[in-house]
Structure formats: C-alpha cells, structure tokens
PDB file of N, CA and C in Angstrom:
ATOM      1  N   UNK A   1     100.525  97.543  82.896  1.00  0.00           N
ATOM      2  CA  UNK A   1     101.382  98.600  83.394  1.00  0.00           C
ATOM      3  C   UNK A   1     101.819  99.475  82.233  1.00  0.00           C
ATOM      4  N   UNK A   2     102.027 100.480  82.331  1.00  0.00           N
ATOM      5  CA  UNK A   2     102.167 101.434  81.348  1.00  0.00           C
ATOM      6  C   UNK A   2     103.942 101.599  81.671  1.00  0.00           C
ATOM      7  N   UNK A   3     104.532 101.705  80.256  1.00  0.00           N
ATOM      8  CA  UNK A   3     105.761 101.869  79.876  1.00  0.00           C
ATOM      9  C   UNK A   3     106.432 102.729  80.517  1.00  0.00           C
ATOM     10  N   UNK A   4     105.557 104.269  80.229  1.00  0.00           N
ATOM     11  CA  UNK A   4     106.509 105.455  80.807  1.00  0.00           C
ATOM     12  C   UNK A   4     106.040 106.042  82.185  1.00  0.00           C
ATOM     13  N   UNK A   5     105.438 104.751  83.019  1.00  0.00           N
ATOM     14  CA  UNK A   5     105.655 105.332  84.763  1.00  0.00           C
ATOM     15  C   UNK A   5     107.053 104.567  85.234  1.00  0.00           C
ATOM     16  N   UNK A   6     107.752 105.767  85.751  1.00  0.00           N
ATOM     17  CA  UNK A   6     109.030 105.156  86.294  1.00  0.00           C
ATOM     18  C   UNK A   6     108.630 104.396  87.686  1.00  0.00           C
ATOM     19  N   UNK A   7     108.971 103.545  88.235  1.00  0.00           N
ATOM     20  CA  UNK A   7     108.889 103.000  89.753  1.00  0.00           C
ATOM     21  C   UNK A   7     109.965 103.477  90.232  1.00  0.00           C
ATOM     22  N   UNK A   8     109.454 104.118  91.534  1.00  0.00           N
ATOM     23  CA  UNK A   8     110.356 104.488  92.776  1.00  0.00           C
ATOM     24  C   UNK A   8     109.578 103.671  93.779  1.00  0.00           C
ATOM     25  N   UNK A   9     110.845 103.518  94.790  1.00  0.00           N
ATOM     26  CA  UNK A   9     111.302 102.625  95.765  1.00  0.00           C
ATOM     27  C   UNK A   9     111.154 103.400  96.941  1.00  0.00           C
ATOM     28  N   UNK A  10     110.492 104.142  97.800  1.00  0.00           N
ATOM     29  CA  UNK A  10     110.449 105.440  98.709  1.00  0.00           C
ATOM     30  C   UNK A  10     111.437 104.840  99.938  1.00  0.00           C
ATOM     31  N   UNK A  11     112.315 105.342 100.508  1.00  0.00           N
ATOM     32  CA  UNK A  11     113.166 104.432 101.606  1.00  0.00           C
ATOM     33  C   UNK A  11     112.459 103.779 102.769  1.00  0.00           C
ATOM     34  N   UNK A  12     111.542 104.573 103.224  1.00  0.00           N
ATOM     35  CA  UNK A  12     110.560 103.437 103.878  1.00  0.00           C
ATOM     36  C   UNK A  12     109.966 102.966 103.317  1.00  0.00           C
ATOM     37  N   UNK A  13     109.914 102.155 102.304  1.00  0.00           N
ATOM     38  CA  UNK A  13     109.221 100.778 101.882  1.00  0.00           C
ATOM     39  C   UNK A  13     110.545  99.856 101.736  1.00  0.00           C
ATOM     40  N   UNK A  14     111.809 100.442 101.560  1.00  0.00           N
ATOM     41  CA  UNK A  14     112.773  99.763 101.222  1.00  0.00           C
ATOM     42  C   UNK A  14     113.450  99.056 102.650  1.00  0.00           C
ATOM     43  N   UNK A  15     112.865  99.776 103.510  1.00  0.00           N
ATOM     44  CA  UNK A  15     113.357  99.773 105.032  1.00  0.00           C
ATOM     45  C   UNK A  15     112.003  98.278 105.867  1.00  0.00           C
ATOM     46  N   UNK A  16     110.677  97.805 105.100  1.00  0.00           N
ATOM     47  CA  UNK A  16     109.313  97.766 105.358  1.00  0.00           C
ATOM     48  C   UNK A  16     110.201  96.247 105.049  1.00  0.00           C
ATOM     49  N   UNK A  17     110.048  96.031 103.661  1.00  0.00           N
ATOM     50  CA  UNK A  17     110.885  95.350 102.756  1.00  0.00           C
ATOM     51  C   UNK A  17     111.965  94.281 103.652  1.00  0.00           C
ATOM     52  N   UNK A  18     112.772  95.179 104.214  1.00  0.00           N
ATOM     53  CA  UNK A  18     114.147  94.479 104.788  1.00  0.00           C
ATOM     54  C   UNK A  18     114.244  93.834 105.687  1.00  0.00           C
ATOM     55  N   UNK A  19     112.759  94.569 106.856  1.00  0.00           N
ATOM     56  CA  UNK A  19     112.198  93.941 108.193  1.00  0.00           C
ATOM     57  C   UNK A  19     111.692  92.481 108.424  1.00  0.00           C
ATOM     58  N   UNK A  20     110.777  92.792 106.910  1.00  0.00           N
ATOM     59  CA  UNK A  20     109.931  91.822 106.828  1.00  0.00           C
ATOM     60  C   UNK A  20     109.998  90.188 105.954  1.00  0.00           C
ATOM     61  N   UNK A  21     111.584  90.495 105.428  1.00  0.00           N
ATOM     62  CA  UNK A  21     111.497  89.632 104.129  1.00  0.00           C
ATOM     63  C   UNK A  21     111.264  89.483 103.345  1.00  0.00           C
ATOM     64  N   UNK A  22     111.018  90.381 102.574  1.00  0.00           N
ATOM     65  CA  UNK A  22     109.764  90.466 101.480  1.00  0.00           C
ATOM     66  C   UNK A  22     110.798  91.025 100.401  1.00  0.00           C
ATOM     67  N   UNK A  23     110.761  89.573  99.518  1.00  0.00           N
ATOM     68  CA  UNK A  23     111.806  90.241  98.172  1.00  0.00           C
ATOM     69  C   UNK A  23     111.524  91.309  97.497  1.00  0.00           C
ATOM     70  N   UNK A  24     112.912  91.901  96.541  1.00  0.00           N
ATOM     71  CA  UNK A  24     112.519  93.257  96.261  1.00  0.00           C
ATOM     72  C   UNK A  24     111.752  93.527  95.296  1.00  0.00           C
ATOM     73  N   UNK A  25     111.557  92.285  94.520  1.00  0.00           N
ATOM     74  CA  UNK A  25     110.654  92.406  93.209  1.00  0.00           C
ATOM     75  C   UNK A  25     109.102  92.495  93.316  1.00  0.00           C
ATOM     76  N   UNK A  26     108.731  91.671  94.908  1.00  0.00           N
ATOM     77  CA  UNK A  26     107.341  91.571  95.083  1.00  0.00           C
ATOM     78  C   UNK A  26     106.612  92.944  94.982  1.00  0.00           C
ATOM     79  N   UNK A  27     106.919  94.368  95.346  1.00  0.00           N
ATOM     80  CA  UNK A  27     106.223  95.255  95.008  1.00  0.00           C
ATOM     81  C   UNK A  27     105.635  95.521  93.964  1.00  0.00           C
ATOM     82  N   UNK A  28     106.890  95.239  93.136  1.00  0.00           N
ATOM     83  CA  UNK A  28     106.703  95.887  92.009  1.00  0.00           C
ATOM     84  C   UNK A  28     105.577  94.779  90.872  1.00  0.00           C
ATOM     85  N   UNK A  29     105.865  93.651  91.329  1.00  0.00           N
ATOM     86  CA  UNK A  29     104.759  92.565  91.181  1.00  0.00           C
ATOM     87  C   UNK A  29     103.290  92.988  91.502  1.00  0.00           C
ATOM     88  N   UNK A  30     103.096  93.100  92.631  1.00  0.00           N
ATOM     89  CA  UNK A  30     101.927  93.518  93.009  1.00  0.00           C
ATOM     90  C   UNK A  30     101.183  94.735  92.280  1.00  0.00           C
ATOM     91  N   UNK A  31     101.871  95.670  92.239  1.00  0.00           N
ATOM     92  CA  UNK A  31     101.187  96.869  91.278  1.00  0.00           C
ATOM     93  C   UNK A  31     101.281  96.664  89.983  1.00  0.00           C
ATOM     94  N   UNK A  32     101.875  95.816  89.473  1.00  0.00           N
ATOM     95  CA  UNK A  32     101.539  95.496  87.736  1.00  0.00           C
ATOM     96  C   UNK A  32     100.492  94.634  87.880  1.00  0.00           C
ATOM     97  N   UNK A  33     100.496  93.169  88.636  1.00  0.00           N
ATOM     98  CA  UNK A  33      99.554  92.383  88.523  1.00  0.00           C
ATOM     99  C   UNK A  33      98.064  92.423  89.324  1.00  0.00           C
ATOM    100  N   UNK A  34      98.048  93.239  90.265  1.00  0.00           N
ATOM    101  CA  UNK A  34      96.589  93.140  91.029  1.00  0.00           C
ATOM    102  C   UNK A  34      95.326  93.526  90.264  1.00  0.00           C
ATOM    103  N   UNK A  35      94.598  92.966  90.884  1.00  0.00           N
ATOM    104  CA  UNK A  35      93.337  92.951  90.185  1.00  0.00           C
ATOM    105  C   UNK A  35      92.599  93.617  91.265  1.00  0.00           C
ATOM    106  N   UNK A  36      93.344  93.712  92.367  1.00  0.00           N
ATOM    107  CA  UNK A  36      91.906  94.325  93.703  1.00  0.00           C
ATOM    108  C   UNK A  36      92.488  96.018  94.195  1.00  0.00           C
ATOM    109  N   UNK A  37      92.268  96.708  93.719  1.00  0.00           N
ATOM    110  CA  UNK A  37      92.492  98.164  93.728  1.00  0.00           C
ATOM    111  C   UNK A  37      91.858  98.757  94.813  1.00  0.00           C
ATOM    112  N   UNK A  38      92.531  99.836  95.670  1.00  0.00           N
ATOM    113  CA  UNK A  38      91.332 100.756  96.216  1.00  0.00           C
ATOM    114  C   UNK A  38      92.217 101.684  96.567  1.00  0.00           C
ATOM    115  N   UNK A  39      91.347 103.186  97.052  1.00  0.00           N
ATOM    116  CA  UNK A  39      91.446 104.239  97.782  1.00  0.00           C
ATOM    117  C   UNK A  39      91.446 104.340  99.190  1.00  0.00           C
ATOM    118  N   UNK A  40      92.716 104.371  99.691  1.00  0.00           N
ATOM    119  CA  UNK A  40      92.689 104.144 100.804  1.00  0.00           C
ATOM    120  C   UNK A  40      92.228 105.994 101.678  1.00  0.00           C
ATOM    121  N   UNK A  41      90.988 106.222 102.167  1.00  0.00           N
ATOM    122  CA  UNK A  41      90.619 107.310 102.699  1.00  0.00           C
ATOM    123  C   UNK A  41      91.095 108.100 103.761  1.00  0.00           C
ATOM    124  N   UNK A  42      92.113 107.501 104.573  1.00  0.00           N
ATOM    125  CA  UNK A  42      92.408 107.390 106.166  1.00  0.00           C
ATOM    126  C   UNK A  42      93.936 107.683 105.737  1.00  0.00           C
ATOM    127  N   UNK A  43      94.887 107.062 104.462  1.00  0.00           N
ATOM    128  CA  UNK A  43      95.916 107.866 104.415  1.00  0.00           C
ATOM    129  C   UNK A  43      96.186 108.207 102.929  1.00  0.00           C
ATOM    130  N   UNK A  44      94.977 108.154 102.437  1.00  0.00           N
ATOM    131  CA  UNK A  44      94.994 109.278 100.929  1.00  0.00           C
ATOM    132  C   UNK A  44      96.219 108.922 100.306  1.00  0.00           C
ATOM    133  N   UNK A  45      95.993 107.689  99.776  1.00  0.00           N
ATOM    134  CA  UNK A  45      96.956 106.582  98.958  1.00  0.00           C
ATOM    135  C   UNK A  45      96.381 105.391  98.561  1.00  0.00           C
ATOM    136  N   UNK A  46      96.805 104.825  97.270  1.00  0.00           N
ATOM    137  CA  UNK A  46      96.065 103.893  96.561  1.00  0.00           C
ATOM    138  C   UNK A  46      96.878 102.568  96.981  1.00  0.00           C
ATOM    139  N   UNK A  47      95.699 101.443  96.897  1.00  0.00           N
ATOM    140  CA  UNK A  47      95.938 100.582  97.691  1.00  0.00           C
ATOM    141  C   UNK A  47      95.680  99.295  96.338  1.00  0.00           C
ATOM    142  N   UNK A  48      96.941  98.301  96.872  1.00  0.00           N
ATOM    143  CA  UNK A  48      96.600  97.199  95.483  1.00  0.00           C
ATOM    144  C   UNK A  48      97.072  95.829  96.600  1.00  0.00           C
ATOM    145  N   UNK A  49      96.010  94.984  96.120  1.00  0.00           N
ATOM    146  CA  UNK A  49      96.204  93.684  96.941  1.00  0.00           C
ATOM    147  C   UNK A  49      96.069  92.480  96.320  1.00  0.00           C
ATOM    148  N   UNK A  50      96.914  91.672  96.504  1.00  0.00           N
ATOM    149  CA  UNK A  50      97.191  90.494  95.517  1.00  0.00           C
ATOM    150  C   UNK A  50      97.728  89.347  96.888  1.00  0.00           C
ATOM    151  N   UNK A  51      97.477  88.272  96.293  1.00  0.00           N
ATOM    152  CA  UNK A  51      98.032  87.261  97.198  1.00  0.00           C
ATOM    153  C   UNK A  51      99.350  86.788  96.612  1.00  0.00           C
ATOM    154  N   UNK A  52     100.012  86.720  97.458  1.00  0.00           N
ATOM    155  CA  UNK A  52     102.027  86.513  97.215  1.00  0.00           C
ATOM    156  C   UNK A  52     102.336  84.969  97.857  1.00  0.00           C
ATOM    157  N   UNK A  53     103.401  84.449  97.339  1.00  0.00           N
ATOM    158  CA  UNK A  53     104.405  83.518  97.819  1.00  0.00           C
ATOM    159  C   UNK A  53     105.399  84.112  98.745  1.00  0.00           C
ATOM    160  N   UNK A  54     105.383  84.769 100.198  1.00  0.00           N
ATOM    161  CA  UNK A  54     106.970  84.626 100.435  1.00  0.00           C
ATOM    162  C   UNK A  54     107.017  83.671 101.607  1.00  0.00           C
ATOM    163  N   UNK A  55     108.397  83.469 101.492  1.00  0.00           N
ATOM    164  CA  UNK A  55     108.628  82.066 102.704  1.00  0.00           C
ATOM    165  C   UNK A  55     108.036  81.135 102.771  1.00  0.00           C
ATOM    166  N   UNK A  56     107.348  80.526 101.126  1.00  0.00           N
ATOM    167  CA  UNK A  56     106.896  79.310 101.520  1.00  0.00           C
ATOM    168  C   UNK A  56     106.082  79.841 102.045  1.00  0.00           C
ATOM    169  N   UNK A  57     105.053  80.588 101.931  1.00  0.00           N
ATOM    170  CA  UNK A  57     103.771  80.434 102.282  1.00  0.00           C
ATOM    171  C   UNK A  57     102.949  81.654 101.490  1.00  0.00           C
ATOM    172  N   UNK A  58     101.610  81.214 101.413  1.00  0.00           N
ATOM    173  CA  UNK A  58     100.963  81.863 100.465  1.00  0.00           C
ATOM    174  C   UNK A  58      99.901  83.068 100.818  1.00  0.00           C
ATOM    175  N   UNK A  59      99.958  84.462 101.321  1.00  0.00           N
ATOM    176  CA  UNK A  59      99.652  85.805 102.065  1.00  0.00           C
ATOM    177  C   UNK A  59      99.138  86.557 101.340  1.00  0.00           C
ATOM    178  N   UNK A  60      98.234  87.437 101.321  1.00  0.00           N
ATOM    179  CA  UNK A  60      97.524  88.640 101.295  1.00  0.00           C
ATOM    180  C   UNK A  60      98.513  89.709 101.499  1.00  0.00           C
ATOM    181  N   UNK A  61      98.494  90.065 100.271  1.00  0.00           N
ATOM    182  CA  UNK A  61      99.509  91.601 100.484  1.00  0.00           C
ATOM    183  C   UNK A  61      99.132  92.795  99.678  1.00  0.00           C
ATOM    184  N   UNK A  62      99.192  93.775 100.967  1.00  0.00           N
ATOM    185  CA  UNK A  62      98.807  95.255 100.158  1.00  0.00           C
ATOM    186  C   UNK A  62     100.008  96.140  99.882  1.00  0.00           C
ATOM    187  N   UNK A  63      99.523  96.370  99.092  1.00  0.00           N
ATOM    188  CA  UNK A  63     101.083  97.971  98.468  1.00  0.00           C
ATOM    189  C   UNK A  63     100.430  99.347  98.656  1.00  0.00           C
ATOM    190  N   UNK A  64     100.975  99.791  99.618  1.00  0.00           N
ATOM    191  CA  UNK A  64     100.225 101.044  99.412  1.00  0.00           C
ATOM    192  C   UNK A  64     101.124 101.717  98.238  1.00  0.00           C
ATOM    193  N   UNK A  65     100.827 103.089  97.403  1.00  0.00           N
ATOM    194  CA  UNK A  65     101.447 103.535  96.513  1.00  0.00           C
ATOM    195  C   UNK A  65     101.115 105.295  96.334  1.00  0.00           C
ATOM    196  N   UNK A  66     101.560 106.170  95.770  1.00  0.00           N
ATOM    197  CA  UNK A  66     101.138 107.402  94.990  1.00  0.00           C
ATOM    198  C   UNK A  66     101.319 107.278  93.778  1.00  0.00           C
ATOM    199  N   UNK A  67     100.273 107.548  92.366  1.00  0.00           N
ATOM    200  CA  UNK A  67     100.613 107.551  91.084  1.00  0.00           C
ATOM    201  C   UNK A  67     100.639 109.316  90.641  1.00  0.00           C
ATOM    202  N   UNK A  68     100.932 109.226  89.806  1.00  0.00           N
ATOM    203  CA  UNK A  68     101.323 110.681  88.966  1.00  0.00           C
ATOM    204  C   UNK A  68     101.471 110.219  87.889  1.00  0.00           C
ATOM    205  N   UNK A  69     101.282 111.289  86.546  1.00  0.00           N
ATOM    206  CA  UNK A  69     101.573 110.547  84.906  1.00  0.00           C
ATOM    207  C   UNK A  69     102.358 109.872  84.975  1.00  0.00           C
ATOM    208  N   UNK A  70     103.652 110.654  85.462  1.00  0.00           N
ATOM    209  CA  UNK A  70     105.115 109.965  84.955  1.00  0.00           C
ATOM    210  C   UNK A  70     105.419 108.650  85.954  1.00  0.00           C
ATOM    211  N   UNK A  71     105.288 108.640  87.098  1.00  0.00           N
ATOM    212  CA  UNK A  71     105.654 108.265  88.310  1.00  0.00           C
ATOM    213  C   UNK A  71     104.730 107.153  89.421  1.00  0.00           C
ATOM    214  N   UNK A  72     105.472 106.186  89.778  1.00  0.00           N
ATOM    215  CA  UNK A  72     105.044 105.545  90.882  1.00  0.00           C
ATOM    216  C   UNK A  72     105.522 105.159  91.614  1.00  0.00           C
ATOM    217  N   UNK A  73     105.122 105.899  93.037  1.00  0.00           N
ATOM    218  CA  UNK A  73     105.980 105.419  94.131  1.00  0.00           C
ATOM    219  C   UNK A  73     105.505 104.512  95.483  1.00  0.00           C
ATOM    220  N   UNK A  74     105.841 103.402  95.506  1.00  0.00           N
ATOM    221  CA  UNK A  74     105.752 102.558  96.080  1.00  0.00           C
ATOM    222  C   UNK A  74     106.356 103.254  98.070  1.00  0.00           C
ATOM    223  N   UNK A  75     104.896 102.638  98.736  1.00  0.00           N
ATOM    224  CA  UNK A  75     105.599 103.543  99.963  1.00  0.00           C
ATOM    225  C   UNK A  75     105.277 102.441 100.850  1.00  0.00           C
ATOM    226  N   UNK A  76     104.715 101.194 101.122  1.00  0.00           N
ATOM    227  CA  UNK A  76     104.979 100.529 101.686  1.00  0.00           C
ATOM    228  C   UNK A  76     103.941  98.942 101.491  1.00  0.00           C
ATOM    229  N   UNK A  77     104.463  97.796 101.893  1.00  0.00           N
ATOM    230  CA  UNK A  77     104.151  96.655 101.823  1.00  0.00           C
ATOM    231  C   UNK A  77     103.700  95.523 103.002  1.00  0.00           C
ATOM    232  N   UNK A  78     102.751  95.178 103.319  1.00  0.00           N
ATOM    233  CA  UNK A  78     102.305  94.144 104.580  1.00  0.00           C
ATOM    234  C   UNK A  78     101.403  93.072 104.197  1.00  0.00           C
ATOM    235  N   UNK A  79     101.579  92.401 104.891  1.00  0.00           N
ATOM    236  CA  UNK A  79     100.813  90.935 104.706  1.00  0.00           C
ATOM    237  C   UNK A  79      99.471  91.802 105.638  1.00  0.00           C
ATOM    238  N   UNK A  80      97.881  91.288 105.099  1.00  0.00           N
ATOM    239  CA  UNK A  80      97.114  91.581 105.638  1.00  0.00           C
ATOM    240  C   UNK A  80      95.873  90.098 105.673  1.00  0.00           C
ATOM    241  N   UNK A  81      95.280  90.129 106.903  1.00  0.00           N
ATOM    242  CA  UNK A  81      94.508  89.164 107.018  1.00  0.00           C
ATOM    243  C   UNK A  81      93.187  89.604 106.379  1.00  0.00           C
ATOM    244  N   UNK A  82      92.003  88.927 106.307  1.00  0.00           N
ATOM    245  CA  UNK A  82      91.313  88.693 105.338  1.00  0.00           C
ATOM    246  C   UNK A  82      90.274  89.573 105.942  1.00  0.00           C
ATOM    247  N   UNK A  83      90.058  89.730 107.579  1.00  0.00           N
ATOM    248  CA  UNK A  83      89.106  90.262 108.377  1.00  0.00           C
ATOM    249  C   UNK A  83      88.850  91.914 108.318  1.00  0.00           C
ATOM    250  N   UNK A  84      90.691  92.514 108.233  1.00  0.00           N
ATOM    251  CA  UNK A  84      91.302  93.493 108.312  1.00  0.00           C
ATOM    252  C   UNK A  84      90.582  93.850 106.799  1.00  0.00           C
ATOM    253  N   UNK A  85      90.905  93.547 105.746  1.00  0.00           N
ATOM    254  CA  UNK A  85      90.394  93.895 104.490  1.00  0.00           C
ATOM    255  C   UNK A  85      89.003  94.157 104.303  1.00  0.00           C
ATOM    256  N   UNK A  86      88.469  93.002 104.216  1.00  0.00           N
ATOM    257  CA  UNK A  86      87.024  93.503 104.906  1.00  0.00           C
ATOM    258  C   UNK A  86      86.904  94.466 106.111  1.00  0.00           C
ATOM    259  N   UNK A  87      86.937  95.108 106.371  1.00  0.00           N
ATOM    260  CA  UNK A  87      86.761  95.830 107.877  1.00  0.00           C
ATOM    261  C   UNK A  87      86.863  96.946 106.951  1.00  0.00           C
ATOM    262  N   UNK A  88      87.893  97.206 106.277  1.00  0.00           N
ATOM    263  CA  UNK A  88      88.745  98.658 105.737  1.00  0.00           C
ATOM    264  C   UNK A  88      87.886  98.967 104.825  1.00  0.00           C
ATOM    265  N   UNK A  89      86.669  97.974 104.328  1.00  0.00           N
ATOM    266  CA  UNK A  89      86.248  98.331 102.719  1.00  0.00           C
ATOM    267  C   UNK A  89      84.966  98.020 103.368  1.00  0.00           C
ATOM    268  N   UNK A  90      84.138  97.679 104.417  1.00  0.00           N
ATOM    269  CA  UNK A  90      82.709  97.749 104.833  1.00  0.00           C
ATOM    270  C   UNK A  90      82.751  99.005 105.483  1.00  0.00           C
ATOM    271  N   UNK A  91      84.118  99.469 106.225  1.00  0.00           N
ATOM    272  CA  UNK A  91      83.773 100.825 107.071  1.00  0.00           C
ATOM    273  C   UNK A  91      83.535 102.268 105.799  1.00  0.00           C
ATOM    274  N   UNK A  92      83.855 101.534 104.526  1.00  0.00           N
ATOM    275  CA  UNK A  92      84.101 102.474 103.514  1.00  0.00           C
ATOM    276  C   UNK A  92      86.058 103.354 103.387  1.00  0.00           C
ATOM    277  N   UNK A  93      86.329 102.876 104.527  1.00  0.00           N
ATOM    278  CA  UNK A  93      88.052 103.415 104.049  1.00  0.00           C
ATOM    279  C   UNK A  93      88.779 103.083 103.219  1.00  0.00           C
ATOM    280  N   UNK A  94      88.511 101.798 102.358  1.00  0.00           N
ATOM    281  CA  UNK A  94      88.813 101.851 101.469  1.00  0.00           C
ATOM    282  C   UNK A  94      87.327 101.442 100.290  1.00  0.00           C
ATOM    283  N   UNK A  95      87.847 102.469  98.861  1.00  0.00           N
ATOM    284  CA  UNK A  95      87.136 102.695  97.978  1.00  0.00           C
ATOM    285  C   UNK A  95      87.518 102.337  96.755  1.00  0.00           C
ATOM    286  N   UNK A  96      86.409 101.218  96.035  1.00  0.00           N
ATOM    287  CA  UNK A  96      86.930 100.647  95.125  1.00  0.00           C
ATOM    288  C   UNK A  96      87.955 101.685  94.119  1.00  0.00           C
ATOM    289  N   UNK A  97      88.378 101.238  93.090  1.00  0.00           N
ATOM    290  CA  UNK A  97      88.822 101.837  91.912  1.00  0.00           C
ATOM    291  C   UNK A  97      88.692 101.187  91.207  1.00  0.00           C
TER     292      UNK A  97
END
C-alpha cells in the first residue's frame, strides 16, 4: 500500500458495513492485502478479493473501490460465493489487473 493514498470510507459502504457485520478495519484489510485484483466492467470499479474471518467463519470477500493518485475510496463490501466469482471473470466482467 502506498503511504500517500488517503482511505475514504464512502457512506454507503459504511452503511454495507453496519448491515452486515463486517468490522470496520476489514476493508481496509482487504485492499492492502489482496492478491486477486480485477476490473469490474458492469460498474467501472476495481474489484479486490481476499478471504476474511468474520463471525467465526471463514468467506470470500470483495471490496469494490475507486483509486486516484492521492485517494481511495472504498464503496462497498460482500461476502461472495465461489460460483458468482467465476461467473463474473469467465463472462469477462471482471478483468484481471
């Protein structure tokens, strides 16, 4: 992760977040640590997926995000099944990075 991107919190992810349980640090986890990147084509936002701990149990989670030099804003967070991922990246909607 680079020093001088600030993280923002967009209120719907903070609202995504509150629904779902999903502590507040896990975002920001996910976009420093993922290793599985993509372009999401369908809503023209970058997509990072890492597998998480919440509740005692161990999930597939994507962050969607926007980057800019300075800036990253985190716009929302879901547990995704394994079928769904595949589906999104054989139809080509999502594109490596």
């Amino acid at each position: 992760m680079k020093e001088e991107h600030k993280i923002v919190y967009t209120e719907h992810i903070r609202l995504r977040m509150k629904l779902r349980g999903i502590p507040n640090a896990l975002p920001k986890q996910i976009w420093t640590e993922a290793k599985e990147r993509y372009y999401d084509q369908a809503t023209k936002h970058y997509v990072a997926v890492m597998n998480c701990e919440v509740k005692k149990r161990v999930r597939e989670f994507v962050l969607s995000y926007d980057e800019n030099d300075d800036e990253i804003r985190l716009i929302t967070v879901h547990p995704i099944k394994l079928l769904q991922k595949l589906s999104r990246i054989k139809t080509g909607r999502w594109k490596k990075i």
